[in-house]
N, C-alpha and C. Protein backbone atom coordinates (compact mmCIF):
# COMPACT_ATOMS: atom_id res chain seq x y z
N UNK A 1 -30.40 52.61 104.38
CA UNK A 1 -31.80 52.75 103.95
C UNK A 1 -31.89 53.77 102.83
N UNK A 2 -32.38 53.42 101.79
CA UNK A 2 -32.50 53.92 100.48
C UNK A 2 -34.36 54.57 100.31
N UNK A 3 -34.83 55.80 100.60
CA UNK A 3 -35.62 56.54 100.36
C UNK A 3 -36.35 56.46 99.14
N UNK A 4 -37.71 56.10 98.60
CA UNK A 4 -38.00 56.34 97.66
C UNK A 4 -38.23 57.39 97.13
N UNK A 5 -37.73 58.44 95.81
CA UNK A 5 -38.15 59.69 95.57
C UNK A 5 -39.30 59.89 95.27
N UNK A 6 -39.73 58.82 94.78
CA UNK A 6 -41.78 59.14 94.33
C UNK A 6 -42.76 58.77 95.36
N UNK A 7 -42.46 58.05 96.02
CA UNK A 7 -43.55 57.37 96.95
C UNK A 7 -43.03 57.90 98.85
N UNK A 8 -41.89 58.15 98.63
CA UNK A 8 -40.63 58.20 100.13
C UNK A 8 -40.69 56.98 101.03
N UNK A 9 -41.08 55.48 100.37
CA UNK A 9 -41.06 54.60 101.19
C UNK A 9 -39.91 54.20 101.67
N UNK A 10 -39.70 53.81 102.61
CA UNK A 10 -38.32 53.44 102.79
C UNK A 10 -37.80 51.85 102.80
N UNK A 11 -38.82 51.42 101.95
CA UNK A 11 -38.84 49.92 101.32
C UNK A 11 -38.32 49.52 99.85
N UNK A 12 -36.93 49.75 100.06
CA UNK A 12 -36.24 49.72 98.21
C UNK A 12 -35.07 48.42 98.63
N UNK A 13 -34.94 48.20 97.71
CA UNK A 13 -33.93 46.89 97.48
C UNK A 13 -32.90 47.52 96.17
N UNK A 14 -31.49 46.76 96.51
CA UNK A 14 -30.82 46.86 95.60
C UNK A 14 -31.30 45.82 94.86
N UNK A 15 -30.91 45.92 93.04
CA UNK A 15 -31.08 44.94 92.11
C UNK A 15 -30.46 45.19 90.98
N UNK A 16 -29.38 46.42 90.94
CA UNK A 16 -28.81 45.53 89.69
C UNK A 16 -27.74 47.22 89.79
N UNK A 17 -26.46 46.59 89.81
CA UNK A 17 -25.21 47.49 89.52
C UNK A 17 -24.66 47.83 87.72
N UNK A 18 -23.97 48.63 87.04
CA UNK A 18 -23.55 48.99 86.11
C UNK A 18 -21.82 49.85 86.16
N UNK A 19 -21.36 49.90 85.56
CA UNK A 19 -20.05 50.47 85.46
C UNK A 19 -20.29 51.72 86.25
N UNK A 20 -20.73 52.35 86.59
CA UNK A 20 -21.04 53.52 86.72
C UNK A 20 -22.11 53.76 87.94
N UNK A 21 -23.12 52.91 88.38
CA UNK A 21 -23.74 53.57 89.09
C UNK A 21 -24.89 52.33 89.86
N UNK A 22 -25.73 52.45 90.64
CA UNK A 22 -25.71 51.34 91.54
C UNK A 22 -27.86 51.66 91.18
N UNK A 23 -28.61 50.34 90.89
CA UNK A 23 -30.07 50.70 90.80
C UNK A 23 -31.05 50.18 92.24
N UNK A 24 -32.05 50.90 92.54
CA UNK A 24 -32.86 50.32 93.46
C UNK A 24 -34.22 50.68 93.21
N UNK A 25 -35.19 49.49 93.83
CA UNK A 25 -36.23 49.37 93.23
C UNK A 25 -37.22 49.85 94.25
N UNK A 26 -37.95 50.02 94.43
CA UNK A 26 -39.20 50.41 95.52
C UNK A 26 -39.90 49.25 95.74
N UNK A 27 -40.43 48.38 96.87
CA UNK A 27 -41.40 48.08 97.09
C UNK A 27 -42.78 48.40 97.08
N UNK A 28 -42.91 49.26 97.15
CA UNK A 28 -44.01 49.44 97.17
C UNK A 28 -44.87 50.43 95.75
N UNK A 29 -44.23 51.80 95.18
CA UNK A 29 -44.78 51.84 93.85
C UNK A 29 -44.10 51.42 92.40
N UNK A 30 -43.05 50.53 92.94
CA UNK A 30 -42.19 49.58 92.09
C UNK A 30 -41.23 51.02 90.76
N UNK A 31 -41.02 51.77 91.79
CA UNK A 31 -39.89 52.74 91.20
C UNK A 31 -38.62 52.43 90.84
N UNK A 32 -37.85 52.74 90.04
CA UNK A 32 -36.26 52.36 89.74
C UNK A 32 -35.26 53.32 89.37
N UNK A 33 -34.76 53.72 90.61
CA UNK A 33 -33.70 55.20 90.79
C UNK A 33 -32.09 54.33 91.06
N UNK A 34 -31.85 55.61 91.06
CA UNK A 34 -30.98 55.82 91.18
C UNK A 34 -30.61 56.52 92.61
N UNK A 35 -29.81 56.11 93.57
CA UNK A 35 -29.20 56.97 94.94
C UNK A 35 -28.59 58.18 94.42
N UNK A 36 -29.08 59.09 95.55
CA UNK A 36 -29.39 60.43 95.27
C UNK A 36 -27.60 60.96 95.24
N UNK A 37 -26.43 59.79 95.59
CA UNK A 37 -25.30 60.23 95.94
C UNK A 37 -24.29 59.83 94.43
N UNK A 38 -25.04 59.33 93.72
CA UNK A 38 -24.91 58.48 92.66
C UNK A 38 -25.54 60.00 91.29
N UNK A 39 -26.19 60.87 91.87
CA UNK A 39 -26.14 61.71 90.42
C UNK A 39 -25.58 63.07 90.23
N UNK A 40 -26.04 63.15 89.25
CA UNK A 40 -25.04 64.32 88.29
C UNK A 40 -25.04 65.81 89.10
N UNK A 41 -24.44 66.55 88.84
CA UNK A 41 -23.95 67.85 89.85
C UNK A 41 -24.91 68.60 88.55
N UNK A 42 -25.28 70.00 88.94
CA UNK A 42 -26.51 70.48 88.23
C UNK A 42 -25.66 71.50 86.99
N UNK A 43 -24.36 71.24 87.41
CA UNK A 43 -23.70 71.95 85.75
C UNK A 43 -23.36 70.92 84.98
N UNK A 44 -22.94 69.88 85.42
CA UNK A 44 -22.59 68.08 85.05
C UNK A 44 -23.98 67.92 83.54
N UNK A 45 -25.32 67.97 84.57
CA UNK A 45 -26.49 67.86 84.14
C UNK A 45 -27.06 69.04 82.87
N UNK A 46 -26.70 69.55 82.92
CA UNK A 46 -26.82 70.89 82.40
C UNK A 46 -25.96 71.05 80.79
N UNK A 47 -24.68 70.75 80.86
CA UNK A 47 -24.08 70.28 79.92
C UNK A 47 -24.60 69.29 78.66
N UNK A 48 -24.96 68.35 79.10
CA UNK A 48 -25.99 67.34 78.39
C UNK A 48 -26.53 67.58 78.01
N UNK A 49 -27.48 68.23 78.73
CA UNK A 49 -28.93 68.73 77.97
C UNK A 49 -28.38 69.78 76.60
N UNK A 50 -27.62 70.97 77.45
CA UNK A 50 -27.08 71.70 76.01
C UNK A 50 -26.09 70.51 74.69
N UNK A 51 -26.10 70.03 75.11
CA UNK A 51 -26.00 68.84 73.34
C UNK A 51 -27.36 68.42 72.64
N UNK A 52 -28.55 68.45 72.78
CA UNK A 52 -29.17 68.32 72.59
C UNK A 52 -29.58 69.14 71.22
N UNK A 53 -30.47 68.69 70.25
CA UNK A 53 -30.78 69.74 69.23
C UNK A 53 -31.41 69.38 68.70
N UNK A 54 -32.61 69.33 69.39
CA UNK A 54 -33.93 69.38 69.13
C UNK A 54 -34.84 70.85 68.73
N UNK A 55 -35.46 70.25 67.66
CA UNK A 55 -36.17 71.99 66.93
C UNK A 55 -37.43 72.02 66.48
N UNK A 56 -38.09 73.01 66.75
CA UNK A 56 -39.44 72.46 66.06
C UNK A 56 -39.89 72.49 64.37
N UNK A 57 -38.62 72.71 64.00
CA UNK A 57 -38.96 72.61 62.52
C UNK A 57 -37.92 71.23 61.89
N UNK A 58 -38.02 70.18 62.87
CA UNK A 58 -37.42 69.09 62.56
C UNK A 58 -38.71 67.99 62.56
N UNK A 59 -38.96 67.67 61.52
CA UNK A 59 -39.97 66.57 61.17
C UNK A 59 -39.72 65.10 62.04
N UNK A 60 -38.71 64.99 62.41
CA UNK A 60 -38.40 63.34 62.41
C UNK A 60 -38.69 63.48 64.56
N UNK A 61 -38.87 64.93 64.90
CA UNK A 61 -38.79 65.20 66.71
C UNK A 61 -40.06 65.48 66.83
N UNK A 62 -40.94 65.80 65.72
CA UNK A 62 -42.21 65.94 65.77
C UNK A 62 -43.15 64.83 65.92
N UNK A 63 -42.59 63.78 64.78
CA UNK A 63 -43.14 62.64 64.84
C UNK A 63 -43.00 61.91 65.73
N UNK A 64 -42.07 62.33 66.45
CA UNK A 64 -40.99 61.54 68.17
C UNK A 64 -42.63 61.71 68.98
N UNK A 65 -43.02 63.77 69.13
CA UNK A 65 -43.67 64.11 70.04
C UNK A 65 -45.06 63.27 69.62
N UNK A 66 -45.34 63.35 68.45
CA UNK A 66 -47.05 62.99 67.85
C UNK A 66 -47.20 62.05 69.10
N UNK A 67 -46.64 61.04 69.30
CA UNK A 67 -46.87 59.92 70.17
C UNK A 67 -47.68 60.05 71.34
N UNK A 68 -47.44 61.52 71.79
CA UNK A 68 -48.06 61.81 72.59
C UNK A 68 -49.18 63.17 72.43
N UNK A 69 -48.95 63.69 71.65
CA UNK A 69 -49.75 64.97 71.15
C UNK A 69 -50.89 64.22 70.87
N UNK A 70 -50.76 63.28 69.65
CA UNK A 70 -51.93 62.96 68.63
C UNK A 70 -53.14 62.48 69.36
N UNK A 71 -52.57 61.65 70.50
CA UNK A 71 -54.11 61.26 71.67
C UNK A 71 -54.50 61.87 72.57
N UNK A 72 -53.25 62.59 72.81
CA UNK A 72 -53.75 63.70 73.90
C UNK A 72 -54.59 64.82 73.54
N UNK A 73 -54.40 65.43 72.22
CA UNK A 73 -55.17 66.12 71.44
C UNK A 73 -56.70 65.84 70.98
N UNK A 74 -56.71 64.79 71.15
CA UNK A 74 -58.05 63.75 70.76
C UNK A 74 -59.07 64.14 71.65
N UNK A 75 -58.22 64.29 73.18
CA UNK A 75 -59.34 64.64 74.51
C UNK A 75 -59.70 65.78 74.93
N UNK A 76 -58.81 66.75 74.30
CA UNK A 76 -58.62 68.42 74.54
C UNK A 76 -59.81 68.86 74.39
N UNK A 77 -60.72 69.48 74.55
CA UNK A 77 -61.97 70.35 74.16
C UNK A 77 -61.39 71.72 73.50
N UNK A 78 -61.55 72.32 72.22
CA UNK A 78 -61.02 73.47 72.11
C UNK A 78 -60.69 74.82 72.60
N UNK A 79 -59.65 75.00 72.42
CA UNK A 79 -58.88 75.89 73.00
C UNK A 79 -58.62 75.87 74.71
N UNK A 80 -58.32 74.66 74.87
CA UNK A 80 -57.67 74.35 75.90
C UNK A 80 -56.29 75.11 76.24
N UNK A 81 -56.08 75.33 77.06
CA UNK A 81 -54.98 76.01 77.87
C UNK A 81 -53.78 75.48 78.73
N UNK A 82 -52.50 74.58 77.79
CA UNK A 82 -51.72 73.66 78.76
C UNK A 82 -50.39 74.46 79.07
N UNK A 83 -49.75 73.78 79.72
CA UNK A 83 -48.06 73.89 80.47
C UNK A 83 -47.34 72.69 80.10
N UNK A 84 -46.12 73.06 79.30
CA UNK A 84 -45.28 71.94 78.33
C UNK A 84 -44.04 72.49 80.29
N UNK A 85 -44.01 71.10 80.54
CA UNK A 85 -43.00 71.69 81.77
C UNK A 85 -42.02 70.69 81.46
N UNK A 86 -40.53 71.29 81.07
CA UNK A 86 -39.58 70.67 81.04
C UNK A 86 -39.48 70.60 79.77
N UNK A 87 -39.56 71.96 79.52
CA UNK A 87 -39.61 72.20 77.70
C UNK A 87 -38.22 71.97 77.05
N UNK A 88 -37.11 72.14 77.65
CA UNK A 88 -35.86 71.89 77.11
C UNK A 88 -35.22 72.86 76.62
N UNK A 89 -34.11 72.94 75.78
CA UNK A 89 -34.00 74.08 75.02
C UNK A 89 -34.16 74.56 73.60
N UNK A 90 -34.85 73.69 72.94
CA UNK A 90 -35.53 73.70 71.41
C UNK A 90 -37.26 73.11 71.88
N UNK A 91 -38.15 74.17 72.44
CA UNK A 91 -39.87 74.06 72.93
C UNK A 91 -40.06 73.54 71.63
N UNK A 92 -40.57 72.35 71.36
CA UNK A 92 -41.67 71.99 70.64
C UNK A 92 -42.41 71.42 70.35
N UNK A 93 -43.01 70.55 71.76
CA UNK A 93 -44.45 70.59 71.98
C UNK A 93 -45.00 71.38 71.72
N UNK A 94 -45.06 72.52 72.39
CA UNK A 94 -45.86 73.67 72.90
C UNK A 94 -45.81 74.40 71.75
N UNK A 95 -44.85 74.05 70.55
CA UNK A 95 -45.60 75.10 69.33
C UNK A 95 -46.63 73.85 68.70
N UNK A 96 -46.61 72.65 68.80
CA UNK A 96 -46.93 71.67 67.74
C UNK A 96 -48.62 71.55 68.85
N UNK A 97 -48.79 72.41 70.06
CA UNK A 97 -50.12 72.58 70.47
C UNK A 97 -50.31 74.32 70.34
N UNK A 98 -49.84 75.06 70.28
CA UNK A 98 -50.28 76.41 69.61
C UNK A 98 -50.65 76.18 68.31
N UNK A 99 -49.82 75.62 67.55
CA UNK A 99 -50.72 75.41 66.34
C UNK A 99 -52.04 74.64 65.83
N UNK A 100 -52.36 74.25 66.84
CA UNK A 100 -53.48 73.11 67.15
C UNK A 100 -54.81 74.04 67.37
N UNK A 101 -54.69 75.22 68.59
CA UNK A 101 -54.86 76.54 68.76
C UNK A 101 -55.23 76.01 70.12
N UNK A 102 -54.40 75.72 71.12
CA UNK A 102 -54.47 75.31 71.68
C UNK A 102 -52.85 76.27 73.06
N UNK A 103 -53.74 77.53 73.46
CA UNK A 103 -52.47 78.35 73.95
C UNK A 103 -51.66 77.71 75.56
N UNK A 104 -50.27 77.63 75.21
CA UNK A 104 -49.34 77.30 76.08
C UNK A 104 -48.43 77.88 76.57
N UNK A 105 -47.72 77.96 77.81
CA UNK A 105 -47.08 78.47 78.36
C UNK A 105 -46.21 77.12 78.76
N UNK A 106 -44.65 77.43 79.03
CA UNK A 106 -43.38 76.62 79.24
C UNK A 106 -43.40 77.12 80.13
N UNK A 107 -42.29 76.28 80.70
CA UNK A 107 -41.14 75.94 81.50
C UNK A 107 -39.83 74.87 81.68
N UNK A 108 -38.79 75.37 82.14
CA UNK A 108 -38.01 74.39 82.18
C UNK A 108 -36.53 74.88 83.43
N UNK A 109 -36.42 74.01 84.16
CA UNK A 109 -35.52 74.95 85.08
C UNK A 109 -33.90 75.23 85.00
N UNK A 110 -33.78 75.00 83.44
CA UNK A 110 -32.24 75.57 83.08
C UNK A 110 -32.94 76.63 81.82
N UNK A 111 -33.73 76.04 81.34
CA UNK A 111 -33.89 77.13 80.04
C UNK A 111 -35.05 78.12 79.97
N UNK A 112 -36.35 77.75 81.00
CA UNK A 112 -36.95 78.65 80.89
C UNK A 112 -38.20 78.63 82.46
N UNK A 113 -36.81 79.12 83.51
CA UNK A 113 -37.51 78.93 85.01
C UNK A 113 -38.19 79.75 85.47
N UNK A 114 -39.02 80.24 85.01
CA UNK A 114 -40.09 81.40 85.47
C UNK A 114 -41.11 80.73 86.49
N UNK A 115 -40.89 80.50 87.62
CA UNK A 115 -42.08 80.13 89.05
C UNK A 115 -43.34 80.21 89.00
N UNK A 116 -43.41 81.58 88.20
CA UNK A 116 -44.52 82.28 87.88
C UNK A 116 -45.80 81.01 87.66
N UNK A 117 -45.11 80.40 86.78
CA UNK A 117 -46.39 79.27 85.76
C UNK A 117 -46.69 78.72 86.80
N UNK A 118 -46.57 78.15 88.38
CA UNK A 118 -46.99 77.53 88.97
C UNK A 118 -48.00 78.23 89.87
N UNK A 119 -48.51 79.34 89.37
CA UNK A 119 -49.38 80.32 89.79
C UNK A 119 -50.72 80.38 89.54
N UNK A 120 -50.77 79.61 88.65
CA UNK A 120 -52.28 79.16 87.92
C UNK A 120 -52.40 78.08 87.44
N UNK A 121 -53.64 77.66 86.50
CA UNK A 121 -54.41 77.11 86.63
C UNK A 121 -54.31 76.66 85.14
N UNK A 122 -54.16 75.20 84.57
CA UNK A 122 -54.12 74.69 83.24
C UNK A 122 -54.79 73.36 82.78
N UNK A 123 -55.42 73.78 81.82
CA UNK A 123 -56.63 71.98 81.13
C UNK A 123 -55.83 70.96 81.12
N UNK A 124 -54.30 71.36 80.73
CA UNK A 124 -53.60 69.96 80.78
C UNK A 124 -51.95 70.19 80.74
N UNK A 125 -51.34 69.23 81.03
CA UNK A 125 -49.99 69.52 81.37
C UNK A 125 -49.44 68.51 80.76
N UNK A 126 -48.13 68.79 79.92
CA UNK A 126 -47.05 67.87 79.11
C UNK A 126 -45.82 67.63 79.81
N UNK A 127 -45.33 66.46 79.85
CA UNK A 127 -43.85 66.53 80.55
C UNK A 127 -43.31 65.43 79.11
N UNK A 128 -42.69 65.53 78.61
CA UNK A 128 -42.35 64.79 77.35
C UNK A 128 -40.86 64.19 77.34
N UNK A 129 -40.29 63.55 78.16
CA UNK A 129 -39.12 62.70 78.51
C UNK A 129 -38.05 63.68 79.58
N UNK A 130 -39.53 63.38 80.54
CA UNK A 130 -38.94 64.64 81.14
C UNK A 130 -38.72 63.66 83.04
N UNK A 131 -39.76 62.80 83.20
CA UNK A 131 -40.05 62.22 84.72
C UNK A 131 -38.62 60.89 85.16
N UNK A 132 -38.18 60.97 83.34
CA UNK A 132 -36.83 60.15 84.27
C UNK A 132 -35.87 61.01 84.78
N UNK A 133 -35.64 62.27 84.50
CA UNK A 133 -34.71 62.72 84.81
C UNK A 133 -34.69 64.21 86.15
N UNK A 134 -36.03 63.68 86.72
CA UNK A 134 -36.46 64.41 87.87
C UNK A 134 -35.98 63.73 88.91
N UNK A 135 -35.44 64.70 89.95
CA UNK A 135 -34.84 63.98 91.34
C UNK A 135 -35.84 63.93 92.45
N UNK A 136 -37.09 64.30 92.44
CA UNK A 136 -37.98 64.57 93.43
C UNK A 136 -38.88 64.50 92.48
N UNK A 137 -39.42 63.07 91.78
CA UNK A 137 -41.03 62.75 90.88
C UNK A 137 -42.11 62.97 91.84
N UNK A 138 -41.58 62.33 92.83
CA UNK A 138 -43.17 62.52 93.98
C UNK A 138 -43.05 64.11 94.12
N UNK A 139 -43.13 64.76 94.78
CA UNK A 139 -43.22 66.62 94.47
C UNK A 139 -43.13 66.83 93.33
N UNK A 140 -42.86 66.75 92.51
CA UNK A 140 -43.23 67.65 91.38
C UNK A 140 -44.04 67.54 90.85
N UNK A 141 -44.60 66.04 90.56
CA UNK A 141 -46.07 65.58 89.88
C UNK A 141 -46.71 65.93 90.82
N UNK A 142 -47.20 65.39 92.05
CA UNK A 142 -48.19 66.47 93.03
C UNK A 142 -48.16 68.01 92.83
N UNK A 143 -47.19 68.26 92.26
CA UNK A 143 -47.48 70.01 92.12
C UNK A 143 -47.96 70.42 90.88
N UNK A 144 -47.54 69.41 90.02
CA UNK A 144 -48.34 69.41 88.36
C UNK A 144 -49.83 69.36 88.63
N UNK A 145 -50.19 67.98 89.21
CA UNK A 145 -51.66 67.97 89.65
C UNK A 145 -52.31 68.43 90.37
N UNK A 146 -51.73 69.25 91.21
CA UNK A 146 -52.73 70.40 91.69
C UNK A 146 -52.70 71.76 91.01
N UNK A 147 -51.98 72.20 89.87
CA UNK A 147 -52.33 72.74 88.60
C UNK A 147 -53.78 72.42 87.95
N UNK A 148 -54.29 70.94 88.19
CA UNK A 148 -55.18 70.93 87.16
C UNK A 148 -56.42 70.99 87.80
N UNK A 149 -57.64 71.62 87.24
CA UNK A 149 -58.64 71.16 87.52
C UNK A 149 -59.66 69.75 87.16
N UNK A 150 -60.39 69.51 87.62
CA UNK A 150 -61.27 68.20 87.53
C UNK A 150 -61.37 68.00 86.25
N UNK A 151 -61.32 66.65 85.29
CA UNK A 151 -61.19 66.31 84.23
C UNK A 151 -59.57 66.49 83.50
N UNK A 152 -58.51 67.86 84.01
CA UNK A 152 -57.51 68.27 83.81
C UNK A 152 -56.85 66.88 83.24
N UNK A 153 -55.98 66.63 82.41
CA UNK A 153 -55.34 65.90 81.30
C UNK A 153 -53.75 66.16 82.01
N UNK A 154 -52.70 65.22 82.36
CA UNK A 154 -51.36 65.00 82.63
C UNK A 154 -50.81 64.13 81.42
N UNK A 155 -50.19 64.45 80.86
CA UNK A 155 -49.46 63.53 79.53
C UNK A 155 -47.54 63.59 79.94
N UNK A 156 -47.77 62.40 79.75
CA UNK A 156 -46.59 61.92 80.44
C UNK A 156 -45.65 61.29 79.54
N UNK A 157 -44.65 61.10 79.04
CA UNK A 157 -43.92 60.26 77.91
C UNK A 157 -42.62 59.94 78.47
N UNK A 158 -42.37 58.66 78.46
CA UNK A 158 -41.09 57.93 79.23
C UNK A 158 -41.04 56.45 79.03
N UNK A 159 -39.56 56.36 78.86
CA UNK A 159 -39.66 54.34 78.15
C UNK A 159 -40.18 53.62 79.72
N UNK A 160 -41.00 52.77 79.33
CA UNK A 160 -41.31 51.96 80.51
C UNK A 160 -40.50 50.79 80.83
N UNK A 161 -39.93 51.00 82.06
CA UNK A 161 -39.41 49.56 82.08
C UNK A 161 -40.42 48.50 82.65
N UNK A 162 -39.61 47.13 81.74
CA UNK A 162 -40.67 45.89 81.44
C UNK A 162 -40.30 44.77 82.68
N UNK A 163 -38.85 44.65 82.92
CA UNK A 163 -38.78 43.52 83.61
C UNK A 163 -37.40 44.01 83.67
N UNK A 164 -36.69 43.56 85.30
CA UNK A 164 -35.59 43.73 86.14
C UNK A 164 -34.37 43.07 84.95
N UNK A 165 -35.37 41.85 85.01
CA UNK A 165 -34.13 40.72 83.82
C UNK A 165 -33.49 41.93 82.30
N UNK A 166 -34.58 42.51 81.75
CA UNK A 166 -34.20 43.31 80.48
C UNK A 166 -33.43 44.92 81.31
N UNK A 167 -33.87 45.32 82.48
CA UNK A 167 -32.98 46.12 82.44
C UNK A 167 -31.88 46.45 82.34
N UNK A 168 -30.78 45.20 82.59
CA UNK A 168 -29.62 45.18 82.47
C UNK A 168 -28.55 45.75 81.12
N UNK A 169 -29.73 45.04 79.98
CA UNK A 169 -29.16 45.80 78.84
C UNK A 169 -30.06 46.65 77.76
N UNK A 170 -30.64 47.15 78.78
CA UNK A 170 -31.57 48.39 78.28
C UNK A 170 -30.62 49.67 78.09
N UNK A 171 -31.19 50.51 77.11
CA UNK A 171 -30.20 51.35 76.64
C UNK A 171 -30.48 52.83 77.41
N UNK A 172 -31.69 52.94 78.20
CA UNK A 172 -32.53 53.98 78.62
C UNK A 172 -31.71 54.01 79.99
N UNK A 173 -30.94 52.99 80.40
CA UNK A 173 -29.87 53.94 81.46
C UNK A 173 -28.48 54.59 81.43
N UNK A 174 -28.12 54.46 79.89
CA UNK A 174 -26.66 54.55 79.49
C UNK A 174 -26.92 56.19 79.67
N UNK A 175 -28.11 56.67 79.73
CA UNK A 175 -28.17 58.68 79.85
C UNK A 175 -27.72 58.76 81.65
N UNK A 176 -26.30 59.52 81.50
CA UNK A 176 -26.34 59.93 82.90
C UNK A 176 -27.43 60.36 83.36
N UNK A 177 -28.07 61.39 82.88
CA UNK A 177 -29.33 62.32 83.32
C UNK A 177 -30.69 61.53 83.64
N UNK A 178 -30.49 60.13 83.43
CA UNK A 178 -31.86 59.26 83.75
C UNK A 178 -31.66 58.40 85.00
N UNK A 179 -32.41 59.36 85.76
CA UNK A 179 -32.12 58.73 87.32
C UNK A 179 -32.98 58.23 87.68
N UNK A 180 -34.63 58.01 87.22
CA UNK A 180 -35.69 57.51 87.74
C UNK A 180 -36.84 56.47 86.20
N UNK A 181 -37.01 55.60 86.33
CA UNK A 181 -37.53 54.37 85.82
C UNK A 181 -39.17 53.99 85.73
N UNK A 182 -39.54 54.38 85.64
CA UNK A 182 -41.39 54.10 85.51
C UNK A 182 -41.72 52.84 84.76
N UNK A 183 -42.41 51.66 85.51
CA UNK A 183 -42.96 51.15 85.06
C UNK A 183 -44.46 50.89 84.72
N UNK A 184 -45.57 50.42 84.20
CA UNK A 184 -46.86 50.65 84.35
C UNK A 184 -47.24 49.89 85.59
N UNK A 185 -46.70 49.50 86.43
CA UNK A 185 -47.33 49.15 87.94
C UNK A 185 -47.02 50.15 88.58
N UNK A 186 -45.63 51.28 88.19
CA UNK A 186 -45.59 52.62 89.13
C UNK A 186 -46.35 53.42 88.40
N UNK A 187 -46.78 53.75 87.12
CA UNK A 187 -47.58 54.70 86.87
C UNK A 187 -48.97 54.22 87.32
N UNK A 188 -49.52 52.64 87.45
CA UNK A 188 -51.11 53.03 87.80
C UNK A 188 -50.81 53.28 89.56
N UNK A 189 -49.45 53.11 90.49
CA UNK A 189 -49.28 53.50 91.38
C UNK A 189 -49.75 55.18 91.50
N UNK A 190 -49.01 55.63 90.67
CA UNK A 190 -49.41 57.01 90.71
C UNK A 190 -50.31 57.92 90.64
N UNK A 191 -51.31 57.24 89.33
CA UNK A 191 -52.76 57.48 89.19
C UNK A 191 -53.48 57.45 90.75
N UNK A 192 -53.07 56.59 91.13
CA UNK A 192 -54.44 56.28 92.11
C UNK A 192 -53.73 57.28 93.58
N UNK A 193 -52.22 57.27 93.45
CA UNK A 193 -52.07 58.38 94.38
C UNK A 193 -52.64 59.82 93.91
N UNK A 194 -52.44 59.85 92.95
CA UNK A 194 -53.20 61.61 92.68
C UNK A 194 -54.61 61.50 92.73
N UNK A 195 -55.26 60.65 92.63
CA UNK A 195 -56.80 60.49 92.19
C UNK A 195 -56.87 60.71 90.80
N UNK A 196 -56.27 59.94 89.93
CA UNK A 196 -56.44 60.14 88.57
C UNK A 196 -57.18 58.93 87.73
N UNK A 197 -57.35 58.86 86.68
CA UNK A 197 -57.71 57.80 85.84
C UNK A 197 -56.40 57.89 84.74
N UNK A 198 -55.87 56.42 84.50
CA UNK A 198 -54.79 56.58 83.33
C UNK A 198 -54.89 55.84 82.06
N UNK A 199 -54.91 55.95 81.30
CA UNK A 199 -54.58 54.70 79.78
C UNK A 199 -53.22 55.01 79.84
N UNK A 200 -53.31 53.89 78.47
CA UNK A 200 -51.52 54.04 77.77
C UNK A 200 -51.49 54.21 76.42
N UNK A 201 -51.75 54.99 75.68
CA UNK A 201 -52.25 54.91 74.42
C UNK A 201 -51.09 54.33 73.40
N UNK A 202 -49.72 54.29 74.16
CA UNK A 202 -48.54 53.82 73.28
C UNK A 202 -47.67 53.89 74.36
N UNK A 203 -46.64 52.20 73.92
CA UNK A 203 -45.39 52.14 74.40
C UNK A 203 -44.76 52.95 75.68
N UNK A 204 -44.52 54.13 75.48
CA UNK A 204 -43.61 55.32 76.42
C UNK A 204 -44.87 56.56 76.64
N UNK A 205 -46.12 56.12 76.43
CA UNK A 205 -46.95 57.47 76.75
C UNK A 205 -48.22 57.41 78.01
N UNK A 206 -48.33 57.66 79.32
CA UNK A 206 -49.14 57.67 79.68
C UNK A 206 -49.85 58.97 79.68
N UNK A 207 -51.53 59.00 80.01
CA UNK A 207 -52.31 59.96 79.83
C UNK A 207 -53.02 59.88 81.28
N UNK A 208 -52.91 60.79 82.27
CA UNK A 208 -53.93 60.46 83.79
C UNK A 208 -54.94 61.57 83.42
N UNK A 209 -55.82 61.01 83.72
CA UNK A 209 -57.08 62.19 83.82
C UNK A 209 -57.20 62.39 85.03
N UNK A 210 -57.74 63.50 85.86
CA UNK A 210 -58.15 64.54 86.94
C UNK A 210 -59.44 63.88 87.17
N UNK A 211 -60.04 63.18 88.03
CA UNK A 211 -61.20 62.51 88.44
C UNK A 211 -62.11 63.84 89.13
């Protein structure tokens, strides 16, 4: 019996193996993980990420983020107050919304784990290709959303998967570090578990509002 990490149903099916590692789907908020015996050791994981080199004075990672800034920004009331969580190790969301004037505080739990931020209270919260590679999505987004208050803004950015048939040679599982799969039947799953309202304003971006 295979556990769901977002929902904990214990209604998952196998559906589709790879060189490397074995996928299962949820019944019920139609999740697509990975077995928890199947991932990366947290220095394994850790490694990866430090290849990464991402900066905020790189035009072409900015235009990556706009995708999700540019509409999310649209709903902000000024000088809103967010949490970029799972900032990475080159933050730059969170300058490309300070400069907006729009003050933020990070986190990230190899590069910048301060507990602290889960101490208060924020208009809106960024996770920016950050929910595939969480091992516990159900807890942590419940702990994002009770960060927010009523109306509070969750911006979410992650490739959606479309159909079981295309996953096979989808390129969004060749990342060891992507252990969990969102499709838009698990994200309006999710909405309606938090009590949220969601659009999709693009491809890989959902937006839940705080009802």
């Amino acid at each position: 019996m295979t556990t769901c990490p977002l929902c904990a149903s214990s209604h998952s099916r196998h559906f589709h193996r790879d060189a490397r590692r074995d996928y299962y789907r949820c019944e019920n908020c139609r999740l697509a993980f990975v077995p928890p015996e199947q991932r990366l050791a947290p220095e394994q994981e850790k490694a990866v990420y430090d290849q990464h080199q991402n900066r905020p004075d790189d035009p072409g990672y900015r235009r990556f983020l706009s995708r999700l800034f540019d509409p999310l920004r649209e709903r902000l009331v000024p000088g809103s107050q967010g949490l970029d969580f799972g900032a990475g190790p080159g933050p730059t969301l969170s300058v490309m919304f300070e400069e907006a004037g729009h003050p933020m505080t990070i986190y990230d739990p190899y590069y910048a784990p301060n507990s602290a931020v889960f101490e208060r209270r924020y208009d809106f919260i960024t996770a920016t290709e950050v929910v595939e590679h969480l091992f516990a999505p159900g807890q942590e987004l419940e702990r994002l959303a009770a960060l927010l208050p009523n109306g509070g803004w969750l911006g979410l950015m992650t490739k959606r998967m479309t159909s079981e048939e295309a996953f096979a040679s989808w390129h969004y599982t060749l990342d060891p570090t992507h252990v969990c799969f969102f499709s838009e039947a698990t994200f309006e799953w999710l909405a309606g578990h938090l009590g949220m309202c969601i659009q999709f304003p693009a491809a890989d971006v959902a937006l839940l509002q705080k009802r």
